[in-house]
Protein backbone atom coordinates (compact mmCIF):
# COMPACT_ATOMS: atom_id res chain seq x y z
CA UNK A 1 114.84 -9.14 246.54
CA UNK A 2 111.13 -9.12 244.92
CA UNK A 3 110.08 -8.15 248.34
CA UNK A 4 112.58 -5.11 247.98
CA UNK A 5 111.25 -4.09 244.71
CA UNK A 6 107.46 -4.37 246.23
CA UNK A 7 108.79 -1.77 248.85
CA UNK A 8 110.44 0.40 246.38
CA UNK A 9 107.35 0.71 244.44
CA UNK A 10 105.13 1.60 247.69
CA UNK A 11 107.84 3.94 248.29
CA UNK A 12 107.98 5.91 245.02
CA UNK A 13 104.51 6.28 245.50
CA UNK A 14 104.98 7.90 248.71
CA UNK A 15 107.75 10.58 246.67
CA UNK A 16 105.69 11.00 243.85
CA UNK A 17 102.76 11.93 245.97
CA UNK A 18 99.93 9.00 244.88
CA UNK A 19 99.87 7.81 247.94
CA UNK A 20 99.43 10.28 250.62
CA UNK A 21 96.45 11.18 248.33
CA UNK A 22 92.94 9.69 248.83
CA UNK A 23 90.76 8.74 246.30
CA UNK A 24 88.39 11.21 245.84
CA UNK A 25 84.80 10.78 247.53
CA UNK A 26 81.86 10.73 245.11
CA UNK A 27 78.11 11.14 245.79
CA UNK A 28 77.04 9.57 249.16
CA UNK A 29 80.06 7.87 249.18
CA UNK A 30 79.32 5.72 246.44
CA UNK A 31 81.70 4.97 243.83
CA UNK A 32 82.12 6.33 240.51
CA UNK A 33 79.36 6.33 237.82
CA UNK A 34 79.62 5.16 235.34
CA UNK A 35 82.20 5.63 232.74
CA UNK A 36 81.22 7.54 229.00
CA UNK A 37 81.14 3.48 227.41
CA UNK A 38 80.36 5.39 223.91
CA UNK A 39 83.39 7.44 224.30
CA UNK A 40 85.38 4.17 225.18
CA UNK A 41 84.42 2.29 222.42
CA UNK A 42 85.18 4.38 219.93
CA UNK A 43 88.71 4.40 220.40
CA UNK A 44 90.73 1.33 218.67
CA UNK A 45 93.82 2.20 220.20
CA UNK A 46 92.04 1.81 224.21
CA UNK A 47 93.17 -1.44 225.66
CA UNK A 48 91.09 -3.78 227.58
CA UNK A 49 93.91 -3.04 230.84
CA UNK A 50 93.65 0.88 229.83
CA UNK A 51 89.76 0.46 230.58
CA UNK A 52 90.92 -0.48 234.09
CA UNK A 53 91.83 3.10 235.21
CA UNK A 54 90.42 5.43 232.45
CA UNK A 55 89.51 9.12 233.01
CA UNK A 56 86.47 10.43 231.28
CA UNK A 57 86.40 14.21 230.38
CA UNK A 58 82.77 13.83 230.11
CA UNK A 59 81.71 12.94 233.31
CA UNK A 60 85.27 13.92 235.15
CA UNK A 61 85.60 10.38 236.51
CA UNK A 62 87.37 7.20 236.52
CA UNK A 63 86.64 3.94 235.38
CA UNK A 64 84.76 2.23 238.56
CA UNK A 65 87.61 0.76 240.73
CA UNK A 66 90.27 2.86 239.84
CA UNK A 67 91.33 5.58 242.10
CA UNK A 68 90.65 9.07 241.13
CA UNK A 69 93.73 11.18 241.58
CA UNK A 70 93.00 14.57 240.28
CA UNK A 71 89.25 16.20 240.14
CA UNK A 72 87.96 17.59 236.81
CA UNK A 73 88.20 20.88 237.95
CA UNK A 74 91.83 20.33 238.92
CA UNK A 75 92.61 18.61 235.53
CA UNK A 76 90.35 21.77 233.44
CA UNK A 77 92.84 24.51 235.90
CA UNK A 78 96.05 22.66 234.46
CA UNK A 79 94.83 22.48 231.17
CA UNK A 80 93.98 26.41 230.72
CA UNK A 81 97.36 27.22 232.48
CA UNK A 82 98.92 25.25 230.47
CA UNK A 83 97.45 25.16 226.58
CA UNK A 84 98.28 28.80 225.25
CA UNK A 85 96.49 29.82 222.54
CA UNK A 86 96.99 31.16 219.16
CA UNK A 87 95.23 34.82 218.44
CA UNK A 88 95.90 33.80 214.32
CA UNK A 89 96.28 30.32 213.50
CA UNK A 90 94.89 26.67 214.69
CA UNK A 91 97.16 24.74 216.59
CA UNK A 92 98.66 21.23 216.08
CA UNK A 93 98.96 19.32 219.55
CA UNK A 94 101.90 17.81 220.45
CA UNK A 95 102.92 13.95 219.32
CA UNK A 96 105.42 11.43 220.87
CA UNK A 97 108.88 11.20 219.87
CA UNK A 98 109.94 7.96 219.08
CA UNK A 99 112.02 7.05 222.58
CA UNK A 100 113.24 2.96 223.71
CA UNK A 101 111.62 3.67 227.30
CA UNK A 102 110.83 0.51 229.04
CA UNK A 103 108.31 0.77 231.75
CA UNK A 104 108.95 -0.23 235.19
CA UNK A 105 106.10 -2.50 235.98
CA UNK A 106 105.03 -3.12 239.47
CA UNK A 107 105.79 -6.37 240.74
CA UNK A 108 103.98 -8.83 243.97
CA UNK A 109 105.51 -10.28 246.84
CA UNK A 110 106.51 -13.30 244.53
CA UNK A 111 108.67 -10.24 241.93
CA UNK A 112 105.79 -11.67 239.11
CA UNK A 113 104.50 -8.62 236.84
CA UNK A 114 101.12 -6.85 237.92
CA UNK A 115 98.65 -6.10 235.80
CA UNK A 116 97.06 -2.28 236.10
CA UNK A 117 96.80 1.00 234.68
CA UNK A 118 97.07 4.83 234.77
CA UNK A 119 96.12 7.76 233.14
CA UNK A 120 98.63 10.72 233.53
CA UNK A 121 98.05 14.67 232.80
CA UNK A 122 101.41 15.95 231.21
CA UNK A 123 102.60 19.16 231.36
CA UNK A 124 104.88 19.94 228.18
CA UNK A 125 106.75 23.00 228.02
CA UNK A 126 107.87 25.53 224.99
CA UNK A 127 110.23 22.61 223.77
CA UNK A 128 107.55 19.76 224.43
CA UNK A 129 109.73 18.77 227.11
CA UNK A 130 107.86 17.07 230.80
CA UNK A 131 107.43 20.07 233.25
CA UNK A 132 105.45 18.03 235.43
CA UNK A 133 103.77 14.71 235.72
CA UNK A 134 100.37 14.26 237.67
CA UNK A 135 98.92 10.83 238.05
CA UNK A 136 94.87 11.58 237.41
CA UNK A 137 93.35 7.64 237.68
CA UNK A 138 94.98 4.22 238.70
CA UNK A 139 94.51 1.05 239.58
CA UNK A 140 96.71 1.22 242.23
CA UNK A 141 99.34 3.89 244.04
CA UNK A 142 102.01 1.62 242.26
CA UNK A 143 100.61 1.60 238.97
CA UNK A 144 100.62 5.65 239.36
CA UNK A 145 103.91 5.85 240.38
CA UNK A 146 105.36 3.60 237.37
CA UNK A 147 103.54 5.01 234.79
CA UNK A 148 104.82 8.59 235.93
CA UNK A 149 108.30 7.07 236.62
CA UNK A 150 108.23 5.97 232.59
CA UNK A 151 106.47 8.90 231.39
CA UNK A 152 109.11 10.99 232.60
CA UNK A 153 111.41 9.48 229.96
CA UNK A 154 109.16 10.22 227.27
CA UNK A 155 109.96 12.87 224.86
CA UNK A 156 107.50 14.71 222.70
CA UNK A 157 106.77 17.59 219.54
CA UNK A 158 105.92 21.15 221.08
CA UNK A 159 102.21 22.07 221.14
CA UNK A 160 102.34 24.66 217.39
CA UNK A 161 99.91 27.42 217.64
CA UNK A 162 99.61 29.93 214.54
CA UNK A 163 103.62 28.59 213.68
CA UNK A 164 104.75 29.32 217.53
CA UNK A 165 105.83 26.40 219.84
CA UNK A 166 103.71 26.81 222.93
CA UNK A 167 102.97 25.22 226.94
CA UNK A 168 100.31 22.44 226.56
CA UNK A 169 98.95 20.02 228.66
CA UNK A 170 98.05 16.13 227.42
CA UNK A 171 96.60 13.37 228.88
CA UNK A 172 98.31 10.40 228.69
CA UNK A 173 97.27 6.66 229.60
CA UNK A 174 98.94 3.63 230.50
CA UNK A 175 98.48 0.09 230.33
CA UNK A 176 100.66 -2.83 232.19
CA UNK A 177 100.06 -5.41 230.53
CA UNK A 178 102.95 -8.78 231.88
């Protein structure tokens, strides 16, 4: 049965798309650079495991040994199709709803609990709900595909711009920690 759930994990993967996708070259081949550390470090609320597959507006990468999902150009396109803004007023970005979501954490051979990451872009619409779900860095195809998987049962606040609920796009990560 833990050999099932391995499968089904490699196989949502597949569906949502994280797999079929290769991780993106960088100069010469070589992997990543690396990572804005500053940037990292600044934030309480990053997680030793979120470090493990963290993308860095800065430099458009992910943490070395991650996979890279999504480009920075791809993630910048989302993000100005999707963040309207307000002509009179500031805008408040969306927040979480509370929701009782448990993640679905990938599993080995042996059904034990893996330990891995992934950062997600989120497409909200007018209501804050999920439009779409696009795994950006991971540690691992199956990492993507269960953070997405749980993300989708997320709820969240509508983007407010100038008093108007609005599109918006968030990035979102996500650490598996057993």
């Amino acid at each position: 049965m833990s050999g099932l759930r391995y499968a089904a994990f490699n196989l949502l993967a597949l569906l949502v798309g994280c797999a079929a996708l290769p991780p993106l070259l960088h100069a010469a081949g070589q992997p990543p650079t690396k990572v804005n550390e500053a940037a990292l470090q600044n934030s309480k609320r990053i997680t030793t495991t979120m470090r493990l597959a963290r993308y860095d507006g800065t430099t458009g990468l992910c943490t070395a040994g991650s996979v890279q999902l999504l480009t920075k150009a791809a993630i910048l396109e989302r993000k100005a199709a999707w963040n309207e803004k307000s002509v009179d007023g500031g805008c408040v970005d969306p927040a979480k709803k509370p929701v009782q979501a448990r993640a679905l954490y990938p599993v080995d051979e042996k059904g034990k609990h893996l330990r891995g990451a992934a950062h997600l872009l989120l497409e909200l619409d007018e209501a804050g709900a999920i439009a779409a779900v696009r795994p950006v860095c991971a540690t691992d195809a199956a990492f993507a595909s269960a953070a997405a998987v749980t993300a989708a049962k997320l709820a969240f606040s509508p983007r407010m711009c100038g008093g108007k609920a609005v599109r918006s796009a968030i990035l979102l990560p996500f650490a598996f920690d057993p």
